[in-house]
N, C-alpha and C. Protein backbone atom coordinates (compact mmCIF):
# COMPACT_ATOMS: atom_id res chain seq x y z
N UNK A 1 -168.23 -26.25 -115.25
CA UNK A 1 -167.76 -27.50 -114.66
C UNK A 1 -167.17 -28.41 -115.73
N UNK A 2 -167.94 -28.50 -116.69
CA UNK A 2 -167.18 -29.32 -117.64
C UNK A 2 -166.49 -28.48 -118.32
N UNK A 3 -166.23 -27.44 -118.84
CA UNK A 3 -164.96 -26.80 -119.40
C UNK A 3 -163.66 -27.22 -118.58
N UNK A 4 -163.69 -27.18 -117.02
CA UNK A 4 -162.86 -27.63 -116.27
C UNK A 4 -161.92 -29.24 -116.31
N UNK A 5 -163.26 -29.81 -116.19
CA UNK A 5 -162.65 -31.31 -116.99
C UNK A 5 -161.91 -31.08 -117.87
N UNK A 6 -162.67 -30.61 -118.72
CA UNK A 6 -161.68 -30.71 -120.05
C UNK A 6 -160.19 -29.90 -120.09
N UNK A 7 -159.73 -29.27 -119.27
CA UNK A 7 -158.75 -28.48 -119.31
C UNK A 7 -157.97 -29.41 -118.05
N UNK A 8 -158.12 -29.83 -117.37
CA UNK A 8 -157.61 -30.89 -116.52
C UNK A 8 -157.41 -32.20 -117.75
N UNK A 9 -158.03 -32.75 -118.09
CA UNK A 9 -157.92 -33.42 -118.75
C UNK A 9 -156.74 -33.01 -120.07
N UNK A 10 -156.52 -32.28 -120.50
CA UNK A 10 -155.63 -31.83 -121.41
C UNK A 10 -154.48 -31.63 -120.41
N UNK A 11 -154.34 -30.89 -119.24
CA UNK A 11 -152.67 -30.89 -118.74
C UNK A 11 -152.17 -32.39 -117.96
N UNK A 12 -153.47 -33.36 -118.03
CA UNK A 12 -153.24 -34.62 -117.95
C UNK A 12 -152.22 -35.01 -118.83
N UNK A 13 -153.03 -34.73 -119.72
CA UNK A 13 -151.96 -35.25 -120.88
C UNK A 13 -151.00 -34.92 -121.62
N UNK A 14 -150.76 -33.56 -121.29
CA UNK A 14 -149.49 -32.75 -121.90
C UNK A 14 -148.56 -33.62 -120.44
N UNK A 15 -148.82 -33.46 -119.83
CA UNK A 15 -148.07 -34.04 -118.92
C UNK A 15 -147.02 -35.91 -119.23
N UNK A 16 -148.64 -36.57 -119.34
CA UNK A 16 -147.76 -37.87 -120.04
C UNK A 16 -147.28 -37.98 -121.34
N UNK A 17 -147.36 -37.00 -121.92
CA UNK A 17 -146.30 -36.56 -122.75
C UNK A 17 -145.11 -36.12 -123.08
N UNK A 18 -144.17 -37.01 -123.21
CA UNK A 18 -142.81 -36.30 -123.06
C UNK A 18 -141.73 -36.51 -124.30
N UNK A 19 -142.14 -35.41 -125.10
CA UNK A 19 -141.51 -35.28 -126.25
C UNK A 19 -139.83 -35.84 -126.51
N UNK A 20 -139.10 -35.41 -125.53
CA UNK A 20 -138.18 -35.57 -125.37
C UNK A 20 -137.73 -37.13 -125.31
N UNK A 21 -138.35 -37.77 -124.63
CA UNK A 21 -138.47 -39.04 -124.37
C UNK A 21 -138.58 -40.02 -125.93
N UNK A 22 -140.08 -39.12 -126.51
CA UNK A 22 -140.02 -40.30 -127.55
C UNK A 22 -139.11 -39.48 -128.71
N UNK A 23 -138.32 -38.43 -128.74
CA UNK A 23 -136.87 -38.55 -130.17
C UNK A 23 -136.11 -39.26 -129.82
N UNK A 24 -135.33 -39.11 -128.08
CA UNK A 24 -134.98 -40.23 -127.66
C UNK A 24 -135.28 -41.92 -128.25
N UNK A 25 -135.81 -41.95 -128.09
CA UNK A 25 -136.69 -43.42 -128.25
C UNK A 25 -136.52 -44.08 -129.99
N UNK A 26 -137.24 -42.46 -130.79
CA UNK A 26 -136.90 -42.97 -132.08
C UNK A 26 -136.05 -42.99 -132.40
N UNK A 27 -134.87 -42.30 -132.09
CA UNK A 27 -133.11 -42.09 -132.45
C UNK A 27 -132.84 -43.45 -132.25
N UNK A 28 -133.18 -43.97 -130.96
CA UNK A 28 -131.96 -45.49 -130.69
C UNK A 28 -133.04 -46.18 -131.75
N UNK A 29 -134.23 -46.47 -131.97
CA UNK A 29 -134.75 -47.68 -132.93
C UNK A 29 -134.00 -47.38 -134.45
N UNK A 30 -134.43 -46.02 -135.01
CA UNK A 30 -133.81 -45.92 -135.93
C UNK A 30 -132.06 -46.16 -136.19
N UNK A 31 -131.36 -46.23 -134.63
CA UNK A 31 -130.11 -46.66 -134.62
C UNK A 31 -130.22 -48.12 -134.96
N UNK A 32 -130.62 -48.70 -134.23
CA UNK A 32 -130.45 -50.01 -134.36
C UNK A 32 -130.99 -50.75 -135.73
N UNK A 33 -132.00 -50.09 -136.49
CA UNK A 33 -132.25 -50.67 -137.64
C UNK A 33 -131.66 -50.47 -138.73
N UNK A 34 -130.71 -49.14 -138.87
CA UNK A 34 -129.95 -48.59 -140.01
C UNK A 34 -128.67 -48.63 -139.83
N UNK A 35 -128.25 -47.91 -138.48
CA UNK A 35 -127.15 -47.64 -138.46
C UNK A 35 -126.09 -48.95 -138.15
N UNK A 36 -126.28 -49.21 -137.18
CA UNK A 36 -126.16 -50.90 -136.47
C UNK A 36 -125.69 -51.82 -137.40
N UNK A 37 -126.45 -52.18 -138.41
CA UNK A 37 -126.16 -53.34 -139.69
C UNK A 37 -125.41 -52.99 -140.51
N UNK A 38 -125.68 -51.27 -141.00
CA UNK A 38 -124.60 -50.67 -141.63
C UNK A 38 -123.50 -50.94 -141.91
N UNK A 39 -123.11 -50.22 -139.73
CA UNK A 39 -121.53 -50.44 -139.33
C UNK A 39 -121.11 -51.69 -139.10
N UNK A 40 -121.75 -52.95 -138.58
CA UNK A 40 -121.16 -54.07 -138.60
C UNK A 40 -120.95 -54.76 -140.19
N UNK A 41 -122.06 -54.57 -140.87
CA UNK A 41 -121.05 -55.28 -142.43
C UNK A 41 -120.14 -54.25 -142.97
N UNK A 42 -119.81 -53.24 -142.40
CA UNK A 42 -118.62 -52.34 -143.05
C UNK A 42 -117.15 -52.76 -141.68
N UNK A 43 -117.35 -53.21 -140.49
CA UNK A 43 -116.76 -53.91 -139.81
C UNK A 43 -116.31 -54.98 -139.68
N UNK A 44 -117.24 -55.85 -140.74
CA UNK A 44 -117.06 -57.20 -140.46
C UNK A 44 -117.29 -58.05 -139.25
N UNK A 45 -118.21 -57.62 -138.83
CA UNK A 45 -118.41 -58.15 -136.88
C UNK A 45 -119.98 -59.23 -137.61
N UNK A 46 -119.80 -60.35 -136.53
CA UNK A 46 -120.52 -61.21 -137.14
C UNK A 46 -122.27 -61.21 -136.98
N UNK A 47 -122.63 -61.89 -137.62
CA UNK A 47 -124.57 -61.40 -137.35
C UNK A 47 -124.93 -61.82 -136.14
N UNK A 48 -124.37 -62.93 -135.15
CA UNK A 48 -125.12 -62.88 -133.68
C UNK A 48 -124.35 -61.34 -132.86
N UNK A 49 -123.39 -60.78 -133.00
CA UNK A 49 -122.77 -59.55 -132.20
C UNK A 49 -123.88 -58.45 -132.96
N UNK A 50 -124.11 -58.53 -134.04
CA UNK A 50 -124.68 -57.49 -134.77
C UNK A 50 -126.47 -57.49 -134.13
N UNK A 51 -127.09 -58.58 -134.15
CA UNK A 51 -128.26 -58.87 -133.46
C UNK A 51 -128.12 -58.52 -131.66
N UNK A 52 -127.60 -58.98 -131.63
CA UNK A 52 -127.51 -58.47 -129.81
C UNK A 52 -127.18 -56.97 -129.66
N UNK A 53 -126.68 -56.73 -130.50
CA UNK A 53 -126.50 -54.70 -130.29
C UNK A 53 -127.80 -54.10 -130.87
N UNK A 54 -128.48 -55.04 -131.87
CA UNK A 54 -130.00 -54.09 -132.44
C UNK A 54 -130.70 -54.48 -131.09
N UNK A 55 -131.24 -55.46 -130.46
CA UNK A 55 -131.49 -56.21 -129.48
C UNK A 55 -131.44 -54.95 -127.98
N UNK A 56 -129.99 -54.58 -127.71
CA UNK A 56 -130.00 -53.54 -126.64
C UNK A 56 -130.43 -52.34 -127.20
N UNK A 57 -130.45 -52.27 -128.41
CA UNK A 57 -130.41 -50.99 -128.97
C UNK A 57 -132.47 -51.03 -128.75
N UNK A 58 -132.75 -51.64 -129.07
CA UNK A 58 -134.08 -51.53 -129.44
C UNK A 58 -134.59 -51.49 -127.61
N UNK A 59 -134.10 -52.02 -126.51
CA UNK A 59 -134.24 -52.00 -125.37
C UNK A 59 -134.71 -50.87 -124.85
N UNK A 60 -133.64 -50.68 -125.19
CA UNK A 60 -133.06 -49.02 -124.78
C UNK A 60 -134.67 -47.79 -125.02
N UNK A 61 -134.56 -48.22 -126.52
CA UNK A 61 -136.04 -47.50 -126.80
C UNK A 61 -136.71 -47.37 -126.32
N UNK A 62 -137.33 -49.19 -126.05
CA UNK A 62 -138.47 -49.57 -125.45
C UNK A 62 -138.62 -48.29 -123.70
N UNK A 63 -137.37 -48.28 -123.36
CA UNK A 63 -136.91 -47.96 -122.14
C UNK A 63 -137.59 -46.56 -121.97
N UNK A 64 -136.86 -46.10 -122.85
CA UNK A 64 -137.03 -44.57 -123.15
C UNK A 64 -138.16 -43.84 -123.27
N UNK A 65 -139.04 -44.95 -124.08
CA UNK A 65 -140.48 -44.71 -123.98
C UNK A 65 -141.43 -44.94 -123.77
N UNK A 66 -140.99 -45.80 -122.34
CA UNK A 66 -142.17 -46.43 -121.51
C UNK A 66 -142.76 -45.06 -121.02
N UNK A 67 -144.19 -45.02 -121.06
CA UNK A 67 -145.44 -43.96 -120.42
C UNK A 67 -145.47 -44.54 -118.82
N UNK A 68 -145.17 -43.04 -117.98
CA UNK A 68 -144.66 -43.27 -116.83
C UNK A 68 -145.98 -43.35 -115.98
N UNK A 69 -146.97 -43.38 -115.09
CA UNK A 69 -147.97 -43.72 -114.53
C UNK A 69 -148.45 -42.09 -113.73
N UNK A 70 -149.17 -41.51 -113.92
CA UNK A 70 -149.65 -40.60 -113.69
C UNK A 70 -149.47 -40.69 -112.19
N UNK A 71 -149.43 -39.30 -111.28
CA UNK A 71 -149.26 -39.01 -109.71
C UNK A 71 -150.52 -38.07 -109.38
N UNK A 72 -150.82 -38.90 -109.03
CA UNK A 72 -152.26 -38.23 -108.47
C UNK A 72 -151.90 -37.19 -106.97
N UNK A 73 -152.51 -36.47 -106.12
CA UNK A 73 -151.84 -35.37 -105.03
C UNK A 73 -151.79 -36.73 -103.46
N UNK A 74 -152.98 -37.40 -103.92
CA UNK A 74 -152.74 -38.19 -102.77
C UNK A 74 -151.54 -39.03 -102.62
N UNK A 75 -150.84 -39.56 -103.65
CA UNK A 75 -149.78 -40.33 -103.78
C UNK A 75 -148.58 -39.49 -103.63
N UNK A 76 -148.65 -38.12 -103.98
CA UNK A 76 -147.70 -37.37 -103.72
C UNK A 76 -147.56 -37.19 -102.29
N UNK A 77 -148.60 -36.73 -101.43
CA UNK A 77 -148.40 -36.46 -100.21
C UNK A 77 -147.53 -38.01 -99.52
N UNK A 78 -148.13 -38.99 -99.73
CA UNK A 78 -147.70 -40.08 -98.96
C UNK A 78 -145.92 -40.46 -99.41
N UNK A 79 -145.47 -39.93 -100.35
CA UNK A 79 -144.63 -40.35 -100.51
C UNK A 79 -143.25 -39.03 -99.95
C-alpha cells in the first residue's frame, strides 16, 4: 500500500514537471538579462524601450513557467 503511494506520488510529479517549459522559461530570462541590453546599447535604443522589452521579456518567463494545477479524474470527468 505504501509502495503505491509512493509511485503515485512520483508520476504526480513527473507530471508537474515540464522540462520543456522551464528551458523555455530560462532562455527568455536569460534573454532579457544579456541579450536585450546588449542589443539595445549596440542599437542605440533608449533605456525606458530597453526596460520595457526586459520587462515583457521576463513576463513571458514568468508565463512559461507558471506550475499548472494538477487534474484530479473527478475534474476530468466533469469537464
Amino acid at each position: 500500500m505504501a509502495q503505491e503511494l509512493i509511485a503515485s506520488n512520483y508520476a504526480v510529479t513527473a507530471e508537474q514537471i515540464n522540462t520543456g517549459a522551464l528551458v523555455l522559461g530560462a532562455g527568455l530570462a536569460l534573454t532579457s538579462m544579456i541579450l536585450v541590453p546588449a542589443l539595445a546599447m549596440r542599437l542605440g535604443l533608449s533605456a525606458s524601450l530597453t526596460g520595457a522589452l526586459r520587462i515583457a521579456l521576463m513576463k513571458a518567463s514568468n508565463r512559461a513557467t507558471a506550475v499548472k494545477p494538477a487534474i484530479d479524474a473527478q475534474q476530468r470527468l466533469l469537464r
